[in-house]
C-alpha atoms as a PDB file:
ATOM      1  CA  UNK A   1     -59.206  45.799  15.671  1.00  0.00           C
ATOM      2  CA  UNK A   2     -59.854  43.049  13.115  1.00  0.00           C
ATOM      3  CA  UNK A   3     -63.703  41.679  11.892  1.00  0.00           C
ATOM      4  CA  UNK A   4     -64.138  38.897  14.740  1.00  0.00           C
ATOM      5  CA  UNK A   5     -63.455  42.214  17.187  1.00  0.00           C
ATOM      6  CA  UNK A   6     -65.671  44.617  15.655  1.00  0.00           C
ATOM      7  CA  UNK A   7     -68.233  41.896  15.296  1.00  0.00           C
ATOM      8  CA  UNK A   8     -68.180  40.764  18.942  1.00  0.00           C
ATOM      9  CA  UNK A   9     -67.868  44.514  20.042  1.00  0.00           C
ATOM     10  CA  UNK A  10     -71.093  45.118  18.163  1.00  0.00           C
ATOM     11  CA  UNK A  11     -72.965  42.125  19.368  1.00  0.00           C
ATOM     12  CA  UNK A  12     -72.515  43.434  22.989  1.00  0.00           C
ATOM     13  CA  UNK A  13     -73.877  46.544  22.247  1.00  0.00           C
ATOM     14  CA  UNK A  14     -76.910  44.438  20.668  1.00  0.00           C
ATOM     15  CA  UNK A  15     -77.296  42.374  23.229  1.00  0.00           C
ATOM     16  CA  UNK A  16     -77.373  44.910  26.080  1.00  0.00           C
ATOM     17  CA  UNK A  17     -73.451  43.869  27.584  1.00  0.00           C
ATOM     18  CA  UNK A  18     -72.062  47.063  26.693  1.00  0.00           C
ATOM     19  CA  UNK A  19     -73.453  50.562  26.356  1.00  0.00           C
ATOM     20  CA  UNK A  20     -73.420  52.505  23.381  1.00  0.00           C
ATOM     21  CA  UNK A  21     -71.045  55.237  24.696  1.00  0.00           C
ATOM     22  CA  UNK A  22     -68.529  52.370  25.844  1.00  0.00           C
ATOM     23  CA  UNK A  23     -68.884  51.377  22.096  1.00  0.00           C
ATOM     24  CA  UNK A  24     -68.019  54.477  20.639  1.00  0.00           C
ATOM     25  CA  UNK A  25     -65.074  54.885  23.375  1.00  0.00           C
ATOM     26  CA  UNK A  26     -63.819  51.416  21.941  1.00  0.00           C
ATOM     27  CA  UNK A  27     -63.984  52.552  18.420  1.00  0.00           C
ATOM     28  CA  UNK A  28     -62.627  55.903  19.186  1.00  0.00           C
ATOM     29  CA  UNK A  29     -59.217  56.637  17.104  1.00  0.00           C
ATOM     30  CA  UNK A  30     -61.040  53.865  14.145  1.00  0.00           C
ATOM     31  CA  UNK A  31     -59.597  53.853  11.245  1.00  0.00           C
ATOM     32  CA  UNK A  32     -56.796  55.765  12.484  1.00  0.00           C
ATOM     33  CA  UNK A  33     -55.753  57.549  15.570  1.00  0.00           C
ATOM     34  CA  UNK A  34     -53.985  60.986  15.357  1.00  0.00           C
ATOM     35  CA  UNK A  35     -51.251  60.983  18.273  1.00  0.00           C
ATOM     36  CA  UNK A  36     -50.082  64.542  16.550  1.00  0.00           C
ATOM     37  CA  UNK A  37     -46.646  63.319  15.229  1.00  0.00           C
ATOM     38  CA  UNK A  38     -47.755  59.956  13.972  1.00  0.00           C
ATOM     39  CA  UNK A  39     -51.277  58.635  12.654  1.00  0.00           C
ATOM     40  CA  UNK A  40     -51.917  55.141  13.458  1.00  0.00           C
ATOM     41  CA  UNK A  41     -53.711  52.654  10.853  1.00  0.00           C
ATOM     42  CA  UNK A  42     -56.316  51.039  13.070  1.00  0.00           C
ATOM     43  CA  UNK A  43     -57.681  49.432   9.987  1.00  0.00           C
ATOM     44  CA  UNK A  44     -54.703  47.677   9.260  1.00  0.00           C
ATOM     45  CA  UNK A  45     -55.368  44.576  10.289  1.00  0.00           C
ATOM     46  CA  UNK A  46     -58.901  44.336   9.051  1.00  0.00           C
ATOM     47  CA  UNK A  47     -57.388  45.408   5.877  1.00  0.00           C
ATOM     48  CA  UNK A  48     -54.523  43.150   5.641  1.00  0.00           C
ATOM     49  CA  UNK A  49     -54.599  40.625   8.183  1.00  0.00           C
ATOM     50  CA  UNK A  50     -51.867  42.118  10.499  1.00  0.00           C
ATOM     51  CA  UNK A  51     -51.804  44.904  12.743  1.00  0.00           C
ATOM     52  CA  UNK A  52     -48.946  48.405  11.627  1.00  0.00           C
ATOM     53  CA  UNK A  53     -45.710  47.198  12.157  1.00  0.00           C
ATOM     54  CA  UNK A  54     -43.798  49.923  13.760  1.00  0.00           C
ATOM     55  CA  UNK A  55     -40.735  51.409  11.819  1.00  0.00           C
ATOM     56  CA  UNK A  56     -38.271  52.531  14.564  1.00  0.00           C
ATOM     57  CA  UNK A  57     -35.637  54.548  13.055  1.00  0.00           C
ATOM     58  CA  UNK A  58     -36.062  58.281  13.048  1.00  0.00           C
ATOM     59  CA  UNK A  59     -38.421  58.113  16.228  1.00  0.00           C
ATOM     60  CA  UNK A  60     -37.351  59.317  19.523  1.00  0.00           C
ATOM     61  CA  UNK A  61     -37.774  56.781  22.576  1.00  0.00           C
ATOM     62  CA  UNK A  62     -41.004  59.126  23.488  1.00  0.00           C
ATOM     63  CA  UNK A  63     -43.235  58.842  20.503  1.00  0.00           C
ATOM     64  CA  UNK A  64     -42.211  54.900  20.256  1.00  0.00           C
ATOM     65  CA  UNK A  65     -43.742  54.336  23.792  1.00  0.00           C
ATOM     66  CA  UNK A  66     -46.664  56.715  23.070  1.00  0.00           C
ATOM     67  CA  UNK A  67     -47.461  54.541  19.554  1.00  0.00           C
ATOM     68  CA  UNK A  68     -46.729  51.412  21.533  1.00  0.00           C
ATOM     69  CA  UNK A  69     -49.234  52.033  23.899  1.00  0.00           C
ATOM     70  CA  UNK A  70     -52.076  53.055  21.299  1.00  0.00           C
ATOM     71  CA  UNK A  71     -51.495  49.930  18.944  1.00  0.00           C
ATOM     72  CA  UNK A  72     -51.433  47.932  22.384  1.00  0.00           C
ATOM     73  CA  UNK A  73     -54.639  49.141  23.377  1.00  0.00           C
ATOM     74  CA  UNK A  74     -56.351  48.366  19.631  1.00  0.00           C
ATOM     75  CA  UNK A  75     -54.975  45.125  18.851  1.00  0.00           C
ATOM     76  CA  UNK A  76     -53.222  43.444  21.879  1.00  0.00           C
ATOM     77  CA  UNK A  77     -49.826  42.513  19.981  1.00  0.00           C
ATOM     78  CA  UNK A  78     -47.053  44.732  18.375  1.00  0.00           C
ATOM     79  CA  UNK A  79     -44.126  44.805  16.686  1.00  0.00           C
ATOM     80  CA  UNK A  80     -41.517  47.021  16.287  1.00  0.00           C
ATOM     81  CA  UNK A  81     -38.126  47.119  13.922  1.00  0.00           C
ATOM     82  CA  UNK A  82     -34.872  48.622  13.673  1.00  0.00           C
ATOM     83  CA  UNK A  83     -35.043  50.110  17.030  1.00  0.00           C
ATOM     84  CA  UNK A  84     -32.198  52.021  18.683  1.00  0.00           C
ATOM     85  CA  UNK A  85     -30.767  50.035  21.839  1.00  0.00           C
ATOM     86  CA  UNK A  86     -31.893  53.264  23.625  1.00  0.00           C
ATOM     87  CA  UNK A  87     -35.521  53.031  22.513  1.00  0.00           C
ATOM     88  CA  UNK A  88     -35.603  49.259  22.742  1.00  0.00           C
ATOM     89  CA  UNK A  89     -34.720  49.347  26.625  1.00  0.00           C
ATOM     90  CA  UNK A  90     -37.077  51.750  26.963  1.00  0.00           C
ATOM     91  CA  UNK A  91     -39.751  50.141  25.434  1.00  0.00           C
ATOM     92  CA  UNK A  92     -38.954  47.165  27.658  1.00  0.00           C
ATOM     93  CA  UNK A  93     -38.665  48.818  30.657  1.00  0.00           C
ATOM     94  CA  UNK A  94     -42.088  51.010  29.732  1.00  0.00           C
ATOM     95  CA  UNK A  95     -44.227  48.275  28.151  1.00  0.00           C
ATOM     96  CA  UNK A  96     -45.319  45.197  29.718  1.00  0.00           C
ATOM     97  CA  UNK A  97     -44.544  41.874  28.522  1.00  0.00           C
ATOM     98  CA  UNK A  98     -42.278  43.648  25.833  1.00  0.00           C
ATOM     99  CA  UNK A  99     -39.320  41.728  25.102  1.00  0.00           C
ATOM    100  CA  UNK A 100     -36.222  43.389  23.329  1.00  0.00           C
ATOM    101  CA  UNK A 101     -34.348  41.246  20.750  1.00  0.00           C
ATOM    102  CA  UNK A 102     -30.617  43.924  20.169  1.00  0.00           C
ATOM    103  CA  UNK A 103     -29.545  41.717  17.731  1.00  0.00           C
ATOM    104  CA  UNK A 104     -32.199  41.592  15.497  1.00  0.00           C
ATOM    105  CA  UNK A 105     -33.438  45.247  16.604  1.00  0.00           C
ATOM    106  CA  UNK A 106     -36.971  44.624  17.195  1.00  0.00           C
ATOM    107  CA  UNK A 107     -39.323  44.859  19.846  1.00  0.00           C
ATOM    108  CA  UNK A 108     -42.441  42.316  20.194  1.00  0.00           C
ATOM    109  CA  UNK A 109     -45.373  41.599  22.731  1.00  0.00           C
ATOM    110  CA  UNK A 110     -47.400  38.906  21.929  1.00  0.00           C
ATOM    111  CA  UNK A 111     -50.628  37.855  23.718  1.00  0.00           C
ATOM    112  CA  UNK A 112     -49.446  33.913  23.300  1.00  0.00           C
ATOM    113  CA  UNK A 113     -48.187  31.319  20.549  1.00  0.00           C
ATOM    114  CA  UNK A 114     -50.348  31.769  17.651  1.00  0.00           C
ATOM    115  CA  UNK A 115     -50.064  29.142  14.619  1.00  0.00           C
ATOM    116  CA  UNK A 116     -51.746  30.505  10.996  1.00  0.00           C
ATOM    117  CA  UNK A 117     -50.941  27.728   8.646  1.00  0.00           C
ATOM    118  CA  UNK A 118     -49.807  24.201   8.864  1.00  0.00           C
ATOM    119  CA  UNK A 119     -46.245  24.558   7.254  1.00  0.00           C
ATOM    120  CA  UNK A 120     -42.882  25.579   8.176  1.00  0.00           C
ATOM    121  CA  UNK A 121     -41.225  28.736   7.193  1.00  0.00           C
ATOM    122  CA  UNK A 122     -37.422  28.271   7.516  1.00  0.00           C
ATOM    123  CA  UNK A 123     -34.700  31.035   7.791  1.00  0.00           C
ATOM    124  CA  UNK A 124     -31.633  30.328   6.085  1.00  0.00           C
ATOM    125  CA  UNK A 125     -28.437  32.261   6.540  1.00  0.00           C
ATOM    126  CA  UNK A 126     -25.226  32.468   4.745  1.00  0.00           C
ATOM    127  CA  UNK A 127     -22.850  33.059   7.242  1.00  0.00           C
ATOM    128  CA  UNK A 128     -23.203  34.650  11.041  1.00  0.00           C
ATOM    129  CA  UNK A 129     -22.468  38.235   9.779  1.00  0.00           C
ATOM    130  CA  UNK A 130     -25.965  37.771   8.373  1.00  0.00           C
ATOM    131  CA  UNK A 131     -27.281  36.781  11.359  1.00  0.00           C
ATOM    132  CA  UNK A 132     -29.020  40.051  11.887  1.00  0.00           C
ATOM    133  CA  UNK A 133     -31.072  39.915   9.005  1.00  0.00           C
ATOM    134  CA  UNK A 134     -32.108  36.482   9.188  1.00  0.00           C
ATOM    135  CA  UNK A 135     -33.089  36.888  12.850  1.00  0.00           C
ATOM    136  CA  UNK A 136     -35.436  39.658  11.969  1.00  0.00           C
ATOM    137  CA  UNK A 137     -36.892  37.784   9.389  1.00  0.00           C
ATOM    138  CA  UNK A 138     -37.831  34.887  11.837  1.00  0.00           C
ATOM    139  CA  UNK A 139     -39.003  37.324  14.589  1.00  0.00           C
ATOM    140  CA  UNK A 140     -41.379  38.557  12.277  1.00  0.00           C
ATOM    141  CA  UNK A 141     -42.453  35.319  10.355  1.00  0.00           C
ATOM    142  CA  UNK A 142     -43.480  33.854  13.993  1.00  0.00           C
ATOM    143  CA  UNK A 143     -44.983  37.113  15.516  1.00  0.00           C
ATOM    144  CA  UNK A 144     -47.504  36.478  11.808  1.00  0.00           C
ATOM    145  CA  UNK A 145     -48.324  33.187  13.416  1.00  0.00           C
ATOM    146  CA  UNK A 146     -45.732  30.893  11.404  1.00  0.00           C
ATOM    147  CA  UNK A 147     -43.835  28.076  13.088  1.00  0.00           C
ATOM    148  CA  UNK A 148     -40.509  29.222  12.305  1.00  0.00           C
ATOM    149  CA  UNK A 149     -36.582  27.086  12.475  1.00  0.00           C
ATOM    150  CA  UNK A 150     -33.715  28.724  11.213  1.00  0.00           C
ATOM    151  CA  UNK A 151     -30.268  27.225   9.908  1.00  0.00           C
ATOM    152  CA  UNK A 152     -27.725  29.297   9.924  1.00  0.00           C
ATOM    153  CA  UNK A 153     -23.919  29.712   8.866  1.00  0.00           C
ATOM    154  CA  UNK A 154     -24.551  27.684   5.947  1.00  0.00           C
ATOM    155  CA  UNK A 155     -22.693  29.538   3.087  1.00  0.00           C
ATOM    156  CA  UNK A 156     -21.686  28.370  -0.323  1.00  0.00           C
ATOM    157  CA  UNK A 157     -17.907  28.770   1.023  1.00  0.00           C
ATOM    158  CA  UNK A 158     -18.542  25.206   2.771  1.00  0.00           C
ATOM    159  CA  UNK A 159     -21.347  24.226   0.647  1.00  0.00           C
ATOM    160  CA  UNK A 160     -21.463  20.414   2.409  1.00  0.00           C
ATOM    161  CA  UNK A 161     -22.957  22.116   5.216  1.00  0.00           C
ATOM    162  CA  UNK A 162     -25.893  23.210   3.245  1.00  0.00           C
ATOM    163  CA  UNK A 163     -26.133  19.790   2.066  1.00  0.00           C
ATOM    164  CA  UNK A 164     -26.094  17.937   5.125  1.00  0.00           C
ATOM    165  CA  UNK A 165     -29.237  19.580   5.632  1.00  0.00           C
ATOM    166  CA  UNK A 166     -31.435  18.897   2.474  1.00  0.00           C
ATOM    167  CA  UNK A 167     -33.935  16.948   3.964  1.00  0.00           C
ATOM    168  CA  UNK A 168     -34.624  20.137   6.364  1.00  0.00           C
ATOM    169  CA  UNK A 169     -34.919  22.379   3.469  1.00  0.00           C
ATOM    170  CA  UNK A 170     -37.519  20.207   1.392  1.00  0.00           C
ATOM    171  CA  UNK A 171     -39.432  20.285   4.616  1.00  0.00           C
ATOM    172  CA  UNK A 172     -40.537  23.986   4.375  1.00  0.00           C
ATOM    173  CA  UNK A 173     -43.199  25.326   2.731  1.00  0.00           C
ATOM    174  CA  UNK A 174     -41.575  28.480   1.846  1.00  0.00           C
ATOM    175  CA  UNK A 175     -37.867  29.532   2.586  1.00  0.00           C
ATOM    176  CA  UNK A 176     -36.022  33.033   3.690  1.00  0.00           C
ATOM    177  CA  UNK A 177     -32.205  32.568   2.424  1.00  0.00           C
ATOM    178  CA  UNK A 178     -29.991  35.895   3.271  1.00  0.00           C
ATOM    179  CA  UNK A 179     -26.817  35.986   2.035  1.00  0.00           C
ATOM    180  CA  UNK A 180     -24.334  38.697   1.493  1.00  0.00           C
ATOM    181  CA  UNK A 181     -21.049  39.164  -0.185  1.00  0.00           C
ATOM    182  CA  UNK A 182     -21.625  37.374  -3.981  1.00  0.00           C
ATOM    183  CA  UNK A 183     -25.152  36.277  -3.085  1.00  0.00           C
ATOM    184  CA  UNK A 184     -25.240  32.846  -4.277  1.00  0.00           C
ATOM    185  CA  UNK A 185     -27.114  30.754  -1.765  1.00  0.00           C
ATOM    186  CA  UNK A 186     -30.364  31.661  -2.696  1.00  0.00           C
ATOM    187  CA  UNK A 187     -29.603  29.967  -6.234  1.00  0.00           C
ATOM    188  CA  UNK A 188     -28.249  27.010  -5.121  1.00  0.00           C
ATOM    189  CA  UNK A 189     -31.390  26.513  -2.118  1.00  0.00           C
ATOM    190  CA  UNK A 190     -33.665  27.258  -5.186  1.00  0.00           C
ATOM    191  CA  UNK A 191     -31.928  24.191  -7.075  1.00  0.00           C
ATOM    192  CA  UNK A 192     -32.797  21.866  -4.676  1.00  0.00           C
ATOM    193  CA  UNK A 193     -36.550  22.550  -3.811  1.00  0.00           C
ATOM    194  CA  UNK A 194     -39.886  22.607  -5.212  1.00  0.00           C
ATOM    195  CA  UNK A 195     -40.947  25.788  -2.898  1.00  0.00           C
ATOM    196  CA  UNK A 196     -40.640  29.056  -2.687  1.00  0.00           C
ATOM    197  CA  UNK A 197     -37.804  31.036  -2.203  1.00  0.00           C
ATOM    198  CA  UNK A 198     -37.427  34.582  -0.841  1.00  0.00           C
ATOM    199  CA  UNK A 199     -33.966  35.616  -0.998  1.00  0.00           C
ATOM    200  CA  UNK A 200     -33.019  38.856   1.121  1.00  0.00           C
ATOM    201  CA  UNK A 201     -29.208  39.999   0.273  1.00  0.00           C
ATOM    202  CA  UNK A 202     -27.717  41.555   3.297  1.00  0.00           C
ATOM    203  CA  UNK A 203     -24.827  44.527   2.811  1.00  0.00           C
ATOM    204  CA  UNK A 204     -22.283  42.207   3.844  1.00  0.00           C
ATOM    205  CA  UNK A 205     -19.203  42.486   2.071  1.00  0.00           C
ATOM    206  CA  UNK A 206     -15.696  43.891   1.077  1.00  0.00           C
ATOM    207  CA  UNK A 207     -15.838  47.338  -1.307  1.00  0.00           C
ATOM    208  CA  UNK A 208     -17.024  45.588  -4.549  1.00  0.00           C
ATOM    209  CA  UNK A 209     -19.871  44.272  -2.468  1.00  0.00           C
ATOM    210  CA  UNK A 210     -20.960  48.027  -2.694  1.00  0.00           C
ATOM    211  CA  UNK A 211     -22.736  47.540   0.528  1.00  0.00           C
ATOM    212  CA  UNK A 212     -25.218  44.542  -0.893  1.00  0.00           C
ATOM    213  CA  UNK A 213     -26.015  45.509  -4.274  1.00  0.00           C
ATOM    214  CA  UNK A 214     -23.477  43.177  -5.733  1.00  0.00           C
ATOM    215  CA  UNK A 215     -25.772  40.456  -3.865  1.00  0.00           C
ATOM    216  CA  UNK A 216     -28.897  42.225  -5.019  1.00  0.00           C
ATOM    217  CA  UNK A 217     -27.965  42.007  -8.729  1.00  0.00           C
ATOM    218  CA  UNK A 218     -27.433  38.190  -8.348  1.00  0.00           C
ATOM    219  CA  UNK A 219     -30.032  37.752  -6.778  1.00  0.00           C
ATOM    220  CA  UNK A 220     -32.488  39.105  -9.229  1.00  0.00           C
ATOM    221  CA  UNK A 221     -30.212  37.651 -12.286  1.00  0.00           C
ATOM    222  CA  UNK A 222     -30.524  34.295 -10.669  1.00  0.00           C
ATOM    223  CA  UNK A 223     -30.557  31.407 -12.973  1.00  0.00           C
ATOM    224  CA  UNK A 224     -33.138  28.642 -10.386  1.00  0.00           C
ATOM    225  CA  UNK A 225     -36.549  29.524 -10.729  1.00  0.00           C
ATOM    226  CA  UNK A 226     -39.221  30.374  -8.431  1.00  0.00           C
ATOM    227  CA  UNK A 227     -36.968  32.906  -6.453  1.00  0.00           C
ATOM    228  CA  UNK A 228     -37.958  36.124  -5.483  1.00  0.00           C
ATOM    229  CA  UNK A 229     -35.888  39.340  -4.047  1.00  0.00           C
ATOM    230  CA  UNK A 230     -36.464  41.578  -1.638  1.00  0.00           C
ATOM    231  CA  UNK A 231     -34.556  44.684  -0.649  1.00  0.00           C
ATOM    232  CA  UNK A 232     -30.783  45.077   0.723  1.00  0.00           C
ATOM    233  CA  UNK A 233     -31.477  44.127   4.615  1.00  0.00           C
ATOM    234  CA  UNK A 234     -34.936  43.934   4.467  1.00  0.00           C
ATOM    235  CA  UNK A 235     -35.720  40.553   6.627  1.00  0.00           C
ATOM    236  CA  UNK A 236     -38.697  42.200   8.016  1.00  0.00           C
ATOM    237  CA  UNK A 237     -40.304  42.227   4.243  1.00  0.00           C
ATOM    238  CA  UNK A 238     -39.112  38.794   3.915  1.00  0.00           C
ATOM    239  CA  UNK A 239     -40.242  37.117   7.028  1.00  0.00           C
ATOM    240  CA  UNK A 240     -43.727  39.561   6.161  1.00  0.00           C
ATOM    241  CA  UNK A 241     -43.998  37.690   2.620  1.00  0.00           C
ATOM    242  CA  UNK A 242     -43.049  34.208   3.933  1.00  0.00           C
ATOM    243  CA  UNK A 243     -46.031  34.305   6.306  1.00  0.00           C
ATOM    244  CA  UNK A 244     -48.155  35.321   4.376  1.00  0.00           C
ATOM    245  CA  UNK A 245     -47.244  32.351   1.831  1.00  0.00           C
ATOM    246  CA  UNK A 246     -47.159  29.614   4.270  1.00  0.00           C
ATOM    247  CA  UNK A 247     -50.896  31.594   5.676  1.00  0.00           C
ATOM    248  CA  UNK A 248     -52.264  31.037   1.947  1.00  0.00           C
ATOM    249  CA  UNK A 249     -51.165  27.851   0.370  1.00  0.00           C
ATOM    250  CA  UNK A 250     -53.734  25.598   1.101  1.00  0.00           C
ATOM    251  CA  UNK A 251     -56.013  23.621  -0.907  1.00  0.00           C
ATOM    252  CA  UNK A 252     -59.530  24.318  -1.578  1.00  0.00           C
ATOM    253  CA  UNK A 253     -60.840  22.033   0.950  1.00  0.00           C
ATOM    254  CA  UNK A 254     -59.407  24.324   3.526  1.00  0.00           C
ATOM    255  CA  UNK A 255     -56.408  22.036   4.251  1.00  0.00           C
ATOM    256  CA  UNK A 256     -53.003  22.995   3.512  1.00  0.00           C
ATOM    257  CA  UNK A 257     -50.689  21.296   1.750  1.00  0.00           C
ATOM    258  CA  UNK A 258     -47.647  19.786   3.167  1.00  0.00           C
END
């Protein structure tokens, strides 16, 4: 439950639309709801602006429907990642209006299209091994409320296919590159815009790659500015950041900036 909820949930007990014991049911399990093997932050979004994404690795296809349900019920929307095919056709055969995405592993249900910000937040990809990643990163950009596009297969090995597209990447107002193996694309997207760029390496690779952190290190040693790194296969903490940028760059007339 966010302000605008909690406001309007207290201005129909004021007003006589709602009882005060239907209050207090509503706000039962506030700011967090003990389900005995997980405690939900029911705060979160009031806090931060988004509801608890769910982390779905380690939890059985039980507790993910039982926490489904209760963030359902407090905020309308959810998310889940790195689900388990098992748990993810569960959740879709158990939750309605859940849609399960394998290749990305997540789980959303969304109340409806939901644009926060004016700019574009665009997903760029190395090569289709990275695909994964990238995908997860745009699920979660749009389920913030970002328009989201995605260009993919783009890798430094054929750089003039990167090119061919350099009017696309000026467009955004932040990017998401992911890139395994050497990890150079995020250095040469950062040479050619004036925005920010999250780069996400992916643990894509032959041995030397030592499952991503050979991307990692270039990453963080890049020589283009205005680049920052996120963890080895961490798209959901990229697509997280990138909303939240293209959310926040406006002016301080309250439009945002192109």
């Amino acid at each position: 439950m966010n302000d605008r909820g909690i406001r309007g949930l207290l201005e129909d007990v004021r007003e006589g639309r709602l009882d005060v014991d239907e209050g207090l049911s509503r706000l039962r399990g506030w700011p967090f709801l003990d389900l005995g093997h997980t405690r939900i932050d029911t705060q979160r979004e009031m806090r931060c602006g988004q509801a608890e994404v769910v982390y779905g690795e380690g939890k059985t296809p039980e507790q993910l429907v039982e926490i489904a349900r209760a963030i359902l019920e407090h905020h309308g929307r959810l998310l889940v990642t790195r689900v388990h095919p098992e748990s993810g056709a569960r959740l879709a055969a158990e939750i309605p209006g859940a849609i399960h995405r394998p290749s990305s592993r997540t789980v959303v249900v969304a109340p409806g299209p939901s644009r926060v910000g004016e700019g574009l937040v665009l997903v760029v990809s190395a090569g289709t091994s990275d695909l994964p990643v990238a995908e997860e990163a745009a699920v979660v950009a749009r389920h913030m409320g970002a328009e989201v596009r995605e260009l993919h297969d783009v890798g430094v090995a054929g750089i003039h296919r990167l090119l061919a597209h350099t009017e696309a990447l000026r467009e955004a107002r932040v990017l998401v590159v992911v890139a395994g193996m050497e990890g150079a694309l995020p250095s040469v997207v950062g040479g050619l815009v004036d925005r920010p760029v999250i780069a996400v390496p992916t643990s894509v690779g032959y041995g030397a790659s030592f499952g991503g952190l050979a991307a990692l290190l270039a990453m963080l040693n890049s020589c283009a500015a205005g680049i920052a790194v996120v963890n080895i296969d961490n798209g959901f903490g990229a697509g997280y950041l990138a909303a939240m940028i293209n959310r926040r760059d406006r002016s301080r007339d309250g439009k945002a900036r192109g």
